[in-house]
N, C-alpha and C. Protein backbone atom coordinates (compact mmCIF):
# COMPACT_ATOMS: atom_id res chain seq x y z
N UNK A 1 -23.83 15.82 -9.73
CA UNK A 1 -24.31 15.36 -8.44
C UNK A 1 -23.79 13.96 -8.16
N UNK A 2 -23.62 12.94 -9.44
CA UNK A 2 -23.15 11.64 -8.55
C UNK A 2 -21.76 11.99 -8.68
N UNK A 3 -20.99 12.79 -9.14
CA UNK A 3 -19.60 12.64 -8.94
C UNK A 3 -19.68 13.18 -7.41
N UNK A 4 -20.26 13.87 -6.88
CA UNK A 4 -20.12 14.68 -5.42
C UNK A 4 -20.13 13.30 -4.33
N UNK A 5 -21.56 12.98 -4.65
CA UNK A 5 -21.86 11.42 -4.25
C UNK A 5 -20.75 10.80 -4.03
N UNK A 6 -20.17 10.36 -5.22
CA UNK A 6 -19.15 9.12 -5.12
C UNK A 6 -17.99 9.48 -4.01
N UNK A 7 -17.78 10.91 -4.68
CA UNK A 7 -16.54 11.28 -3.70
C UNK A 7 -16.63 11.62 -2.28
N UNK A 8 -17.81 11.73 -1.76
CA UNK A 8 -18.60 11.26 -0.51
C UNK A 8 -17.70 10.18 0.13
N UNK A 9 -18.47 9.45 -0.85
CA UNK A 9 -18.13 7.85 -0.29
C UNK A 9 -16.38 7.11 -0.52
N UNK A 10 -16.13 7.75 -1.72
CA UNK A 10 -14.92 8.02 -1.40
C UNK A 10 -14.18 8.40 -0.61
N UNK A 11 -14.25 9.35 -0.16
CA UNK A 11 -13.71 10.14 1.62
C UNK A 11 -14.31 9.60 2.64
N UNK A 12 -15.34 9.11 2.73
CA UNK A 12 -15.66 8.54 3.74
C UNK A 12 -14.82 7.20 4.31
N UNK A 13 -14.83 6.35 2.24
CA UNK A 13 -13.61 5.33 2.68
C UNK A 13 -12.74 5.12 3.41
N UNK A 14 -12.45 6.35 1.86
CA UNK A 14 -10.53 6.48 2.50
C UNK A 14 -10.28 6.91 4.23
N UNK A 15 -11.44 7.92 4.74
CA UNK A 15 -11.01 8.33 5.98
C UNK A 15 -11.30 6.66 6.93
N UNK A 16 -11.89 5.87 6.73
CA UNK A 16 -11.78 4.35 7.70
C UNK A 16 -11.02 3.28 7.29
N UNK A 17 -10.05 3.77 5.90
CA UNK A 17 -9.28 3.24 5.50
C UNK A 17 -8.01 3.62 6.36
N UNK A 18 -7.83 5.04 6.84
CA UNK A 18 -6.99 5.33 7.65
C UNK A 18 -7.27 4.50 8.88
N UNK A 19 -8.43 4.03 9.49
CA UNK A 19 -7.97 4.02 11.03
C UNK A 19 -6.78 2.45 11.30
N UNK A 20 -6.23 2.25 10.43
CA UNK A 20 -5.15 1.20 10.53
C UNK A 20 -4.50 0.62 9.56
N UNK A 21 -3.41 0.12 9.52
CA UNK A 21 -2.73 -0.31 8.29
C UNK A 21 -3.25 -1.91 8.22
N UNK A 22 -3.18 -2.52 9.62
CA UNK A 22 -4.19 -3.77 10.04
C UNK A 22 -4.72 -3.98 9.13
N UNK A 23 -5.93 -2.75 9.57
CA UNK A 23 -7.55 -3.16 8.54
C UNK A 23 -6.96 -3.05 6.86
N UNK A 24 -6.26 -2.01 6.44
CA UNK A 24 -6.07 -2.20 5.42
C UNK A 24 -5.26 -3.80 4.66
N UNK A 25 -4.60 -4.24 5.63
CA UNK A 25 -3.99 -5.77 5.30
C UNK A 25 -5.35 -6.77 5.33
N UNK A 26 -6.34 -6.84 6.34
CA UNK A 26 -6.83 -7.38 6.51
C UNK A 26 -8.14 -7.20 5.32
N UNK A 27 -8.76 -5.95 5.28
CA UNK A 27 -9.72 -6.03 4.11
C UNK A 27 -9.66 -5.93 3.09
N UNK A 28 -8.25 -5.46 2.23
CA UNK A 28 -7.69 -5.77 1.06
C UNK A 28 -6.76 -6.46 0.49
N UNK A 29 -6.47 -7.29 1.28
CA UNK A 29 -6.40 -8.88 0.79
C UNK A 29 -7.07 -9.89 0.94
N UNK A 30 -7.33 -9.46 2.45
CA UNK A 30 -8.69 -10.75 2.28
C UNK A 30 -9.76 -10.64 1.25
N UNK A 31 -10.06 -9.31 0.91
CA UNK A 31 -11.10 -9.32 -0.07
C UNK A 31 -10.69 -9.73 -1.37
N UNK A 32 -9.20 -9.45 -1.86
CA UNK A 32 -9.34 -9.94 -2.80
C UNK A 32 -8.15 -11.79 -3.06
N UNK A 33 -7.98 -12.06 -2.15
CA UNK A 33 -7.31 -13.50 -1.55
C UNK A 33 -7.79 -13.51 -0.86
N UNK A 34 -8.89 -13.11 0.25
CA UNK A 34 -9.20 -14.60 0.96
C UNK A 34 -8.43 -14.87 2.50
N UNK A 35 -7.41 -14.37 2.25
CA UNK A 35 -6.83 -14.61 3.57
C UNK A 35 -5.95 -12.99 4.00
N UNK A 36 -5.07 -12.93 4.96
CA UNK A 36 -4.41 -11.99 5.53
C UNK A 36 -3.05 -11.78 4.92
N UNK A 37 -2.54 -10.99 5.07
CA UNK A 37 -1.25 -10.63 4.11
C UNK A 37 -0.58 -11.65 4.70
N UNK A 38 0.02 -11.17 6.41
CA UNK A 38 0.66 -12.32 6.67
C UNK A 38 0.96 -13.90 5.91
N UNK A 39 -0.91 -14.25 6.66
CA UNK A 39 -0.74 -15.96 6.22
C UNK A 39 -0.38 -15.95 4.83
N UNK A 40 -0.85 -15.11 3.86
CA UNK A 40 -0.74 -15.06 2.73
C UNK A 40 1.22 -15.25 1.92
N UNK A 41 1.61 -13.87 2.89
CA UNK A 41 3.24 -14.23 2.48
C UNK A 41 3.87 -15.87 3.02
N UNK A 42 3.31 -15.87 4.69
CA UNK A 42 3.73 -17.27 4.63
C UNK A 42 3.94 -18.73 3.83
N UNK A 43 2.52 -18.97 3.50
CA UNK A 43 2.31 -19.81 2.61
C UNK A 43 3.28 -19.50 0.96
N UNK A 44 3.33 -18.51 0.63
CA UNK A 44 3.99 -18.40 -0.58
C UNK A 44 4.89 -18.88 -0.11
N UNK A 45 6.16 -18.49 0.96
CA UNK A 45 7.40 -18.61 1.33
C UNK A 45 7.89 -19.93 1.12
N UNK A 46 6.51 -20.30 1.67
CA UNK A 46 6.94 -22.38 2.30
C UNK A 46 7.95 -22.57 3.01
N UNK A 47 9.23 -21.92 3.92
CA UNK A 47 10.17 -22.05 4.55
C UNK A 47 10.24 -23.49 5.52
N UNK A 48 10.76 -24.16 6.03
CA UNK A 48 10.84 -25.02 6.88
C UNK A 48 11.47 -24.63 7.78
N UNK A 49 11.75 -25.26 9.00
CA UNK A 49 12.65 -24.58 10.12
C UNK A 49 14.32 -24.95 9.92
N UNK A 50 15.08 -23.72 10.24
CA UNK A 50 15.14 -22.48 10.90
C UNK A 50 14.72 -21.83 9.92
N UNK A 51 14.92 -21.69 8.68
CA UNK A 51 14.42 -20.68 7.83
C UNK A 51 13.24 -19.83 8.13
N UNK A 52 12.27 -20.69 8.51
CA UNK A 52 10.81 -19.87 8.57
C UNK A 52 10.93 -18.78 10.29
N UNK A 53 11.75 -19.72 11.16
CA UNK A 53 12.34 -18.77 11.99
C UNK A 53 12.77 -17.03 11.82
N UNK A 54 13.83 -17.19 11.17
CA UNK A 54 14.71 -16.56 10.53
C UNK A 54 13.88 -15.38 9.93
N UNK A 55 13.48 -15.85 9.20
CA UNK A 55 12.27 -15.04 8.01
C UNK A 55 11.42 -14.45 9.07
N UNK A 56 10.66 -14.83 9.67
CA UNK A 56 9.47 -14.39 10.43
C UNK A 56 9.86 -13.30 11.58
N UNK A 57 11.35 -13.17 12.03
CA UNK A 57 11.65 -11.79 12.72
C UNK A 57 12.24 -11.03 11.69
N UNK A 58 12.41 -10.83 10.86
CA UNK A 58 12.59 -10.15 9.92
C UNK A 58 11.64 -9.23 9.30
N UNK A 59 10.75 -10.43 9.29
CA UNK A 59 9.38 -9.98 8.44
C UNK A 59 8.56 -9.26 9.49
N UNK A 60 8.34 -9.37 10.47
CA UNK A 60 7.64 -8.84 11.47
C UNK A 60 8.46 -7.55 11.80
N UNK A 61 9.63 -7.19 11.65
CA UNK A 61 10.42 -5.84 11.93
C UNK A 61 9.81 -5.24 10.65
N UNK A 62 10.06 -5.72 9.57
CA UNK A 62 9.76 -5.17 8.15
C UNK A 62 8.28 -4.03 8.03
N UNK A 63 7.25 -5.53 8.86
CA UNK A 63 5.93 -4.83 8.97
C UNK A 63 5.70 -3.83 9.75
N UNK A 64 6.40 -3.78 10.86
CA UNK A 64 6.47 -2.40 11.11
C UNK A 64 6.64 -1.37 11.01
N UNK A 65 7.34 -1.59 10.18
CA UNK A 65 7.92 0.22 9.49
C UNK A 65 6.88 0.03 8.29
N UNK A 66 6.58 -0.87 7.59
CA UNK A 66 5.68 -0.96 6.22
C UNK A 66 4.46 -0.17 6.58
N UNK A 67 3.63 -0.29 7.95
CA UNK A 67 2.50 -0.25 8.23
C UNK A 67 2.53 1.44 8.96
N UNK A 68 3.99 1.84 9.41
CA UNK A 68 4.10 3.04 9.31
C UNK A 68 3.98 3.88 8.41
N UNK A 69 5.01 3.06 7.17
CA UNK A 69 4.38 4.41 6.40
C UNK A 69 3.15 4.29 5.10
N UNK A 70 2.78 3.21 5.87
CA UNK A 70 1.04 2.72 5.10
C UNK A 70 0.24 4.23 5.77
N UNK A 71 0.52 4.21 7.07
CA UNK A 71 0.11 5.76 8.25
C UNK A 71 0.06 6.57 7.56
N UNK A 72 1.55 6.85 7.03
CA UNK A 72 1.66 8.47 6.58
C UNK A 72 0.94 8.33 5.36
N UNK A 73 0.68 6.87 3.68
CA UNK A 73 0.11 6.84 3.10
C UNK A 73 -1.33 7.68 2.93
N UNK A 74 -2.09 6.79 3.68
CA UNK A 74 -3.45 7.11 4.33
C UNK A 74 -3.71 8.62 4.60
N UNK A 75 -2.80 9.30 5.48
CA UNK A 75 -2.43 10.90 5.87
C UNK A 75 -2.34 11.78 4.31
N UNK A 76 -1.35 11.10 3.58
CA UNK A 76 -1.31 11.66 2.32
C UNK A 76 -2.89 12.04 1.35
N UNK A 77 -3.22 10.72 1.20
CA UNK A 77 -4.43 10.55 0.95
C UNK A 77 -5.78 11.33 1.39
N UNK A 78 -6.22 11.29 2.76
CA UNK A 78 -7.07 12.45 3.61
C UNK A 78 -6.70 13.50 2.96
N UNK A 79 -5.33 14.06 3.41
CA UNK A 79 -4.92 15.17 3.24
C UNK A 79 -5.78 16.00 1.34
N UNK A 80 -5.10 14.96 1.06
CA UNK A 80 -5.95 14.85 -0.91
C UNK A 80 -7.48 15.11 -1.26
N UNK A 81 -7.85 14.31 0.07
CA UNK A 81 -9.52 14.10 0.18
C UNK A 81 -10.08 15.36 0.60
N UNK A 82 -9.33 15.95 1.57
CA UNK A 82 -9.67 17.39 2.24
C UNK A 82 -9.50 18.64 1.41
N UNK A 83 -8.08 18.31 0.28
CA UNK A 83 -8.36 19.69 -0.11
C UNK A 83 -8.59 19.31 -1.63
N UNK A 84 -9.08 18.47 -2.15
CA UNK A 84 -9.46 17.79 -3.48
C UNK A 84 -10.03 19.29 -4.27
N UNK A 85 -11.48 19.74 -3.49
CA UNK A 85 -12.31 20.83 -3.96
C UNK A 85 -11.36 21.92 -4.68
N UNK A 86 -10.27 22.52 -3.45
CA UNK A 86 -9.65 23.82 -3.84
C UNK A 86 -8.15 23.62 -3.84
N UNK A 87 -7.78 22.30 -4.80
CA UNK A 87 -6.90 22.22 -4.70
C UNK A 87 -6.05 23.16 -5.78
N UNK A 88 -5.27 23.62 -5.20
CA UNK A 88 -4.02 24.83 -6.32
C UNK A 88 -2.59 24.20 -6.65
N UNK A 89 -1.70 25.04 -7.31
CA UNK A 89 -0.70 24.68 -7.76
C UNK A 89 0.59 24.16 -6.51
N UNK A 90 0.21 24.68 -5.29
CA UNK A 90 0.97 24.76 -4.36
C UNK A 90 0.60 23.04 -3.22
N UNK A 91 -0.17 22.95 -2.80
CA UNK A 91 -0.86 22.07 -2.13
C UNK A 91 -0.89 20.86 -3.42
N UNK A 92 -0.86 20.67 -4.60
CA UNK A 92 -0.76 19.69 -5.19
C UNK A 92 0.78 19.21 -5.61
N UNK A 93 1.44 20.25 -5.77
CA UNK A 93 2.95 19.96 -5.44
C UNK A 93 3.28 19.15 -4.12
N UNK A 94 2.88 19.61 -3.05
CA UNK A 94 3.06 19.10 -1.66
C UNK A 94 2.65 17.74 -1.41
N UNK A 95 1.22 17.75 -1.97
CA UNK A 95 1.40 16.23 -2.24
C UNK A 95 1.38 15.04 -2.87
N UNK A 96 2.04 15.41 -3.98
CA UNK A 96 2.50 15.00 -4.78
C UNK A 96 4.24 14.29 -4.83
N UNK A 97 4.35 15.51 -3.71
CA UNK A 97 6.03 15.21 -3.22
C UNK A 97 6.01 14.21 -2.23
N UNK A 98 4.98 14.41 -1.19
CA UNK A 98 4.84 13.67 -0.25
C UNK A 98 4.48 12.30 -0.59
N UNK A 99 3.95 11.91 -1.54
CA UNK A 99 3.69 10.65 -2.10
C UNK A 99 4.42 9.89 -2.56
N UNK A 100 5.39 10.98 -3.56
CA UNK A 100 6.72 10.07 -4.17
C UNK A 100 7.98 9.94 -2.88
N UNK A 101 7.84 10.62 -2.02
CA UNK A 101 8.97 10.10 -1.10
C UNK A 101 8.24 8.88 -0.09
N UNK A 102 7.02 9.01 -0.18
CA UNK A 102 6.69 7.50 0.58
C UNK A 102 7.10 6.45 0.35
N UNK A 103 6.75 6.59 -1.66
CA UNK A 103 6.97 5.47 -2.44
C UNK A 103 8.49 5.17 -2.10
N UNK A 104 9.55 6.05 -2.39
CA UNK A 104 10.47 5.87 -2.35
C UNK A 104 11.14 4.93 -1.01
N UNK A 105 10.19 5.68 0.45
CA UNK A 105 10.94 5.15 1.64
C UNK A 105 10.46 3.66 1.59
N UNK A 106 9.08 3.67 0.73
CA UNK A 106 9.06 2.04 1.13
C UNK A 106 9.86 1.37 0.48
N UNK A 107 10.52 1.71 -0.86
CA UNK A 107 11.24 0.97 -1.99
C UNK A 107 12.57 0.90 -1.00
N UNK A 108 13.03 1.62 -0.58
CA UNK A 108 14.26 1.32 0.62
C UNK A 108 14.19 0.47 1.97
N UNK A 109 12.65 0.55 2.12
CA UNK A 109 12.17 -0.48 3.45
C UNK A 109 12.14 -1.68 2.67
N UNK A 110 11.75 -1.77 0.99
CA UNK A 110 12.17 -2.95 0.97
C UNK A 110 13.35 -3.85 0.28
N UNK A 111 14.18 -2.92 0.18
CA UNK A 111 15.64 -3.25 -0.17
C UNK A 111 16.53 -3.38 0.98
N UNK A 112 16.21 -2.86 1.99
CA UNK A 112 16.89 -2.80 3.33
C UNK A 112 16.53 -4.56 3.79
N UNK A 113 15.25 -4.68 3.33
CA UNK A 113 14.73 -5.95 3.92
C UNK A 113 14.85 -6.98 3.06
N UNK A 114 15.46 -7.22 2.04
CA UNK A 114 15.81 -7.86 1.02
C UNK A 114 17.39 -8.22 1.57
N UNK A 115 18.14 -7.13 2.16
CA UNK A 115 19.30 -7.73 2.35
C UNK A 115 19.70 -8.22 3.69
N UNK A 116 18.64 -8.18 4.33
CA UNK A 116 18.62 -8.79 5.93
C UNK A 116 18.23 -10.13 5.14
N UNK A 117 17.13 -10.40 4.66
CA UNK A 117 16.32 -12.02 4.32
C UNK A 117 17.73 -12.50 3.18
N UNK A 118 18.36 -12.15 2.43
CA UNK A 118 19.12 -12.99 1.79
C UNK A 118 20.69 -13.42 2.63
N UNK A 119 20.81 -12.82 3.60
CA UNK A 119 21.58 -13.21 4.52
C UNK A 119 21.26 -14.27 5.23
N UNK A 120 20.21 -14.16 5.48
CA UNK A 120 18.89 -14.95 6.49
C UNK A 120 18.34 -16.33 6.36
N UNK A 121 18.08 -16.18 4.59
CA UNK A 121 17.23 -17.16 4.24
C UNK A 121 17.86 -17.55 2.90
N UNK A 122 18.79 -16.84 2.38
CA UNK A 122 19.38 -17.19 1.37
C UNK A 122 18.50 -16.07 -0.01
N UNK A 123 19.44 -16.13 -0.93
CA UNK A 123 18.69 -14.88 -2.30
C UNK A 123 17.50 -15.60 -2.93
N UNK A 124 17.49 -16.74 -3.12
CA UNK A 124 16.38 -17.33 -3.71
C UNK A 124 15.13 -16.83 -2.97
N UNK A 125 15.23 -17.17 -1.84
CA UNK A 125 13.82 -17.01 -0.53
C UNK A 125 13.72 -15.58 -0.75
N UNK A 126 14.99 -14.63 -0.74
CA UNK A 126 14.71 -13.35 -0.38
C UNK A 126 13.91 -12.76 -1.74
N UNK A 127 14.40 -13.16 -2.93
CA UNK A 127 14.01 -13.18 -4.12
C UNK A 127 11.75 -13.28 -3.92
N UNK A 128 11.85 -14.24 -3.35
CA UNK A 128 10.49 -14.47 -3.37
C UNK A 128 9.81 -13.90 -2.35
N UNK A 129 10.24 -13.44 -1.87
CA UNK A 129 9.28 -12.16 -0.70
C UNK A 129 9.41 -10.85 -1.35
N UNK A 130 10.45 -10.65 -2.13
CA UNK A 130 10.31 -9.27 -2.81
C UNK A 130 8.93 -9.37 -3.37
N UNK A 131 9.36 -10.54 -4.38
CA UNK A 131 8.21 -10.85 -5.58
C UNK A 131 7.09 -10.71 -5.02
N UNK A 132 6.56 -11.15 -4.08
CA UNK A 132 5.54 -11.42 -3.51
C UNK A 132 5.15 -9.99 -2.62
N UNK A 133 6.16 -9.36 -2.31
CA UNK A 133 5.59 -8.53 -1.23
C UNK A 133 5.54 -7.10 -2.60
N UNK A 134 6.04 -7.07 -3.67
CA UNK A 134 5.91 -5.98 -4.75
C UNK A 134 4.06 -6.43 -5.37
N UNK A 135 3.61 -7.37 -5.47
CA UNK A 135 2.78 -7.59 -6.23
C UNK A 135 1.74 -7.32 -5.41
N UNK A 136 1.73 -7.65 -3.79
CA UNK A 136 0.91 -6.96 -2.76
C UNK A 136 0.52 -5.85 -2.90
N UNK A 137 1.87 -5.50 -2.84
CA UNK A 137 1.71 -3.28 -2.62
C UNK A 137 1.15 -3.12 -4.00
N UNK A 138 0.79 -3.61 -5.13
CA UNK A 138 0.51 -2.49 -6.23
C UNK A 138 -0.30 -3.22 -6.42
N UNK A 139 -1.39 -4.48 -5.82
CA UNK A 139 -2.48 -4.58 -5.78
C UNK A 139 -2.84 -3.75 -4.96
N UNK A 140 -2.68 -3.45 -3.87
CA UNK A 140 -2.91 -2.49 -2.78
C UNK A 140 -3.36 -1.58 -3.25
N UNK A 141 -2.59 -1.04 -3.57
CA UNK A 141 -2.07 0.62 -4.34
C UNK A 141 -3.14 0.48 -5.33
N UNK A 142 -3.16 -0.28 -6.55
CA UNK A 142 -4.22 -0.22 -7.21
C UNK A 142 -6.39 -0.17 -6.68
N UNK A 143 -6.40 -0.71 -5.35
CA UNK A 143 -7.33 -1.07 -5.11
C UNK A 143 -7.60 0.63 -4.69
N UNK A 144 -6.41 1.03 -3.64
CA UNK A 144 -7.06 2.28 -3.31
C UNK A 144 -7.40 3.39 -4.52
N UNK A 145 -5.82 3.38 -5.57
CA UNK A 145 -6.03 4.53 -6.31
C UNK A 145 -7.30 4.15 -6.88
N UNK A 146 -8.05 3.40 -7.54
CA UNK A 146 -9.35 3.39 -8.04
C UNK A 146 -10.30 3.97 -7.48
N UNK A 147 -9.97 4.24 -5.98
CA UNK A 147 -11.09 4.95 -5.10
C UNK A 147 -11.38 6.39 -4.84
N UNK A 148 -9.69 6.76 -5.91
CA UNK A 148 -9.45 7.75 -5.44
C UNK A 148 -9.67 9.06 -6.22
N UNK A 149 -10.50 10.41 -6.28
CA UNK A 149 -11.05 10.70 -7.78
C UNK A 149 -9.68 11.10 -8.64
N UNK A 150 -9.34 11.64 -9.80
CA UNK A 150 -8.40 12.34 -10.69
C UNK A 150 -8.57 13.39 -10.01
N UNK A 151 -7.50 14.16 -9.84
CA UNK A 151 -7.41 16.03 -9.80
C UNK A 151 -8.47 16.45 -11.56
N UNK A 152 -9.43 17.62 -11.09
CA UNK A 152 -9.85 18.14 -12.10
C UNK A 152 -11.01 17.12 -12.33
N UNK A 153 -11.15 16.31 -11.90
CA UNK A 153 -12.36 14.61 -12.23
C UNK A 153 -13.00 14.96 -13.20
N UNK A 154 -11.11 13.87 -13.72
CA UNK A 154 -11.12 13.57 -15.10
C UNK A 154 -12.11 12.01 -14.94
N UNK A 155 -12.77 11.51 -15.52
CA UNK A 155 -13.94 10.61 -16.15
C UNK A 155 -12.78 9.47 -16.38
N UNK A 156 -13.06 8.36 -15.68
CA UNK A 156 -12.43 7.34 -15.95
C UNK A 156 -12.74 6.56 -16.62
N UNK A 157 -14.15 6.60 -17.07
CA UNK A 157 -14.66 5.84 -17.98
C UNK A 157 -14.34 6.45 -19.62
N UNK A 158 -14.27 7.77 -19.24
CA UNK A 158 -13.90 8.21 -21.25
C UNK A 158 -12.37 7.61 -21.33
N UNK A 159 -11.79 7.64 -20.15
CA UNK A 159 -10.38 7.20 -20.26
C UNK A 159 -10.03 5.92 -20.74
N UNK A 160 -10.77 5.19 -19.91
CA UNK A 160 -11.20 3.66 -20.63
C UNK A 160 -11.43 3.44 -22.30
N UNK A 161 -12.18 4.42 -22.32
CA UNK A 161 -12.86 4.27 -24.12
C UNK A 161 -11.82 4.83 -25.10
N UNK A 162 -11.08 5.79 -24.66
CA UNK A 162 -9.69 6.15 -25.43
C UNK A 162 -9.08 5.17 -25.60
């Protein structure tokens, strides 16, 4: 009964976790920094002008496609949440696939954007928005997958004790 519970509230999350990639910038970083991804990359950057110029249409094209496929993320996810109960060999393939090509398109959204900013801002700078924007996403990523149950709910706590 509390695993049903949790995963309640779990789906309930995740489904208002979907209504924006926004909210997701905004309540999981601020919750765990304090501030917004944005201000957050800014300040790491420290750019001066033109650089911070430079950087900031870049970065703002970047977030757009990022927060797109934060979209389809989220979609993936529901999708997980909806058929969690009866999930089979077929539908867990699907998304499973669908997950690793997300990962993948973002790893190209951000290599694509790595070589616009080192043109831009030079490799050092570009260097440090990778850094910075990799350690985001898999805090990210980490905050949700914790929310998210195991296929089969497997016990994360015996997992722990192993």
């Amino acid at each position: 009964m509390k695993r049903i519970f949790l995963f309640a509230i779990i789906l309930i999350s995740v489904q208002s976790f979907a209504q924006s990639s926004l909210k997701e910038d905004v309540e999981v970083v601020q919750s765990i920094y304090g501030k917004s991804k944005a201000d957050l990359v800014r300040q790491y950057m420290n750019l001066s002008e033109p650089q911070a110029s430079a950087f900031q249409k870049i970065y703002d094209e970047y977030e757009v496609s990022r927060k797109a496929l934060g979209q389809q993320k989220v979609q993936i996810i529901n999708d997980y949440g909806n058929n969690y109960a009866t999930l089979d060999d077929a539908k867990a393939a699907q998304l499973t696939e669908a997950s690793l090509k997300n990962v993948g398109d973002y790893d190209k959204l951000l290599a694509k954007t790595y070589s616009k900013l080192k043109k831009a801002v030079g490799g050092l700078n570009a260097a440090k928005f990778v850094q910075i924007e990799q350690y985001l996403q898999v805090t990210i990523r980490a905050a949700i997958q914790d929310q998210i149950p195991f296929i089969d709910e497997i016990d994360k706590t015996k997992l722990a004790k192993g």
